[in-house]
Protein backbone atom coordinates (compact mmCIF):
# COMPACT_ATOMS: atom_id res chain seq x y z
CA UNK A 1 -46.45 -16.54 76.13
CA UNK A 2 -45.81 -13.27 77.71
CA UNK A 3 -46.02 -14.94 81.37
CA UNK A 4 -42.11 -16.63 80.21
CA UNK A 5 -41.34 -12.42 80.15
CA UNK A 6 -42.30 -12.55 84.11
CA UNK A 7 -40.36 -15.41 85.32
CA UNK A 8 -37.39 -14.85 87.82
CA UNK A 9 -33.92 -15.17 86.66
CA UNK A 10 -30.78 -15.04 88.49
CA UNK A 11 -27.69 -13.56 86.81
CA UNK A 12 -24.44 -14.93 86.70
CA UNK A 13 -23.32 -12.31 89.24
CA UNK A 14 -26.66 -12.77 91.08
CA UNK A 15 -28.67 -10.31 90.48
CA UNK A 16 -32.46 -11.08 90.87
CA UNK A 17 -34.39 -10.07 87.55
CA UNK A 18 -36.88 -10.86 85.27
CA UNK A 19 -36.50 -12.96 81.57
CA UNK A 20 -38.38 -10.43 80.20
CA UNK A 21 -35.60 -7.48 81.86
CA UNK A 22 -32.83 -10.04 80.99
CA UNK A 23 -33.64 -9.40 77.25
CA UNK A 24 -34.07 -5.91 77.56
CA UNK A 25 -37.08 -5.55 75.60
CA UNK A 26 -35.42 -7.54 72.44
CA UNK A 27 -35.94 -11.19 70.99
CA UNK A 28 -33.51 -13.22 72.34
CA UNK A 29 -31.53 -16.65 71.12
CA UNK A 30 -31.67 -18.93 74.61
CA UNK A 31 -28.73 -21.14 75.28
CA UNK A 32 -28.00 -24.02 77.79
CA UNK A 33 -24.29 -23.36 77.48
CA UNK A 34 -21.20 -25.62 79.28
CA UNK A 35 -17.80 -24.71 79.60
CA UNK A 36 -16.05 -28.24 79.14
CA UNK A 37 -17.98 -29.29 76.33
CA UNK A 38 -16.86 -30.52 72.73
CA UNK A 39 -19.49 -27.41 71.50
CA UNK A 40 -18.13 -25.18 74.05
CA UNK A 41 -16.59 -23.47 71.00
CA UNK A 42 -19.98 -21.94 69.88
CA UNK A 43 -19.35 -19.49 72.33
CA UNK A 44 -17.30 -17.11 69.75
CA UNK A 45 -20.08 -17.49 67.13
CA UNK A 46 -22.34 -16.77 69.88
CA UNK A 47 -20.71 -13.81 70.95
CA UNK A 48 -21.16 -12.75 67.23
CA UNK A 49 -24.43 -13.24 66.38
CA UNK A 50 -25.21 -10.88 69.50
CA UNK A 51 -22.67 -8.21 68.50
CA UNK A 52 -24.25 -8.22 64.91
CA UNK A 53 -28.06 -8.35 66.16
CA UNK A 54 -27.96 -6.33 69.40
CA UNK A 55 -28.52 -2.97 67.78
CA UNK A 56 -31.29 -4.36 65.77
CA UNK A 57 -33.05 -6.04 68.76
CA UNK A 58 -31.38 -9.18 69.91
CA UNK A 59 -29.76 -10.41 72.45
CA UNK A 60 -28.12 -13.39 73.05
CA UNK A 61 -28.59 -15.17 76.66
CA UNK A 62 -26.85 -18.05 78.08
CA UNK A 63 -28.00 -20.28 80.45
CA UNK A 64 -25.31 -22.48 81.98
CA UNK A 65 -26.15 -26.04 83.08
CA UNK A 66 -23.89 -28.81 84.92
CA UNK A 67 -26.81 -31.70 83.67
CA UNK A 68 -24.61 -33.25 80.71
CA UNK A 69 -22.00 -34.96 81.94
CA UNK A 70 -20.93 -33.08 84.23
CA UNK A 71 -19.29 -29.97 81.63
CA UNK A 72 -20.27 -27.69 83.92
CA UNK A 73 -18.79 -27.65 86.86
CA UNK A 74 -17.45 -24.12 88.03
CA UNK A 75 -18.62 -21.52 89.61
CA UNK A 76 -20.53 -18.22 88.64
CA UNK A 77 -16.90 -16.67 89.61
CA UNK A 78 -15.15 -19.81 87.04
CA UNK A 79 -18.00 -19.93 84.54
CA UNK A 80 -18.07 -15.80 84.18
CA UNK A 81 -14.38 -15.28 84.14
CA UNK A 82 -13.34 -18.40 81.31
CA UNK A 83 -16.17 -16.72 78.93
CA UNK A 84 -14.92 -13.31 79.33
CA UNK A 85 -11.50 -14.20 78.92
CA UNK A 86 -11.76 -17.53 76.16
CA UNK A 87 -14.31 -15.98 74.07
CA UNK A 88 -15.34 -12.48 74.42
CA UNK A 89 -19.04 -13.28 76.17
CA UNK A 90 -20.72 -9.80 76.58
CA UNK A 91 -24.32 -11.34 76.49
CA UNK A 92 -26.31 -11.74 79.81
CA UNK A 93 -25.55 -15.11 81.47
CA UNK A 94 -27.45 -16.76 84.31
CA UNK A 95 -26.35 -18.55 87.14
CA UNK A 96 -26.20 -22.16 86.89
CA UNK A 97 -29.74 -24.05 86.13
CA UNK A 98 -31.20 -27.32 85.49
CA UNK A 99 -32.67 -27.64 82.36
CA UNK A 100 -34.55 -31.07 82.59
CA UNK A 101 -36.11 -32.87 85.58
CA UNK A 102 -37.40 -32.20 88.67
CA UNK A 103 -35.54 -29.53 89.16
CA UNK A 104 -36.17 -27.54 85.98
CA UNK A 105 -36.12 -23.70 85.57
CA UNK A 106 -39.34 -22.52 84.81
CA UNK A 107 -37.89 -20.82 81.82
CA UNK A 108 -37.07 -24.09 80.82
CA UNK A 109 -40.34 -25.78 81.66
CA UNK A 110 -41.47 -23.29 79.23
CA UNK A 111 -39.14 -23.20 76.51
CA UNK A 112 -39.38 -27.05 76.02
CA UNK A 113 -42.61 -27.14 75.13
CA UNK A 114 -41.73 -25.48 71.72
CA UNK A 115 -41.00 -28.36 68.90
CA UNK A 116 -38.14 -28.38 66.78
CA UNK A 117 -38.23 -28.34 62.97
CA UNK A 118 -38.82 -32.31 63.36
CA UNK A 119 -41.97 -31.80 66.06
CA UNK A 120 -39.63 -32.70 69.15
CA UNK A 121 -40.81 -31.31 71.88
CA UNK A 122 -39.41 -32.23 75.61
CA UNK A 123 -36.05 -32.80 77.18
CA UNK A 124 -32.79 -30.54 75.90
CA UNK A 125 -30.83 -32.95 74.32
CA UNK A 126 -27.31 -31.57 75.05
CA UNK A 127 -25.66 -28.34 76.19
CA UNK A 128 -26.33 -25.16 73.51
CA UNK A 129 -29.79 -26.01 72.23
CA UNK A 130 -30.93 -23.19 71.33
CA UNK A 131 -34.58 -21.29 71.47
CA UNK A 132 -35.56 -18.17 69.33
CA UNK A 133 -37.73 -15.93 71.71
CA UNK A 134 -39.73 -13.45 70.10
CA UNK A 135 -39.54 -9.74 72.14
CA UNK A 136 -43.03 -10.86 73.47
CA UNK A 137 -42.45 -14.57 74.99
CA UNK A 138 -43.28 -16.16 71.86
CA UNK A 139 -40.87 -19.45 71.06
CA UNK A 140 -40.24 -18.74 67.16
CA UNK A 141 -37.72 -21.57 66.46
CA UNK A 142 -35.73 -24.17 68.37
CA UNK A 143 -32.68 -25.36 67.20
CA UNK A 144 -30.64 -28.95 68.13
CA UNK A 145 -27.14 -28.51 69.62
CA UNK A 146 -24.73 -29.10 66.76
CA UNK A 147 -27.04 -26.87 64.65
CA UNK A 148 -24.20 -24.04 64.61
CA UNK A 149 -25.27 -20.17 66.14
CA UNK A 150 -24.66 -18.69 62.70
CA UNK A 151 -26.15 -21.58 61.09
CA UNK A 152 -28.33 -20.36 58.10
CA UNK A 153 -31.54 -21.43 59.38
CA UNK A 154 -31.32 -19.69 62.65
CA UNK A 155 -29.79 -16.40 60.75
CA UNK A 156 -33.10 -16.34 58.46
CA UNK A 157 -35.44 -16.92 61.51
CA UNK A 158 -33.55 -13.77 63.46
CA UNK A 159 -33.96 -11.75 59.95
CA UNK A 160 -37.69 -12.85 59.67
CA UNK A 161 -38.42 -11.60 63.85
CA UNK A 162 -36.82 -8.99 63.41
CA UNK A 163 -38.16 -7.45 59.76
């Protein structure tokens, strides 16, 4: 899975990169985040988790997307500046994506082919699903949107990748 490493990203302030330079080299916990959404609030314990893990090799990146009902709608300028200021985001954040369709990020295309702990595969369901990505490309876990960022399954599959 090391070609999800080489796709292009765009950050939030858009900068051209990499995934694999996005993460820095760590395992990463991928988000499709929204800023109007009734789980925008797992922002805070996503800003956590990456504070906590960072130094031990994770990062947390978030991947905003306007596809769910709209909860989306601002700007890099809007989206970057109501993290920052509402929750504390210091994790690398991408400009705006689709996640499903015609139109989906590569990353995406990727990342969706990973089942959950049921054997889903496909579509993101909602805004923050969220993907475990080993430090070489390697989907480890996938986790449903109300499945919280501290939850204790995701916090024993970060401890596992990162043993």
């Amino acid at each position: 899975m090391s070609e999800l490493l080489d796709l292009p990203v765009t950050t939030l302030s858009g900068e051209p990169t990499t995934f694999g330079a996005l993460a820095a080299g760590r395992a990463a916990l991928v988000v499709n985040v929204a800023s109007r959404c009734g789980l925008t609030p797992q922002y805070g314990k996503l800003e956590a988790l990456h504070e906590e893990f960072v130094g031990r090799g994770l990062t947390v990146i978030g991947f905003p997307t306007n596809q769910f009902a709209g909860q989306e709608p601002g700007t890099a300028e809007e989206i970057a500046e109501f993290c920052s200021t509402t929750y504390g985001v210091t994790f690398p954040m991408t400009d705006k994506i689709d996640v499903n369709g015609e139109g989906r990020d590569p990353i995406y295309a990727t990342l969706t082919e990973a089942p959950d702990a049921d054997g889903r595969t496909g579509d993101i369901q909602w805004n923050f699903e969220k993907f475990l990505v080993a430090a070489d490309g390697r989907v480890v876990g996938r986790y449903g949107p109300r499945t919280e960022p501290d939850a204790p399954q995701i916090r024993a599959d970060i401890e596992a990748l990162l043993a």
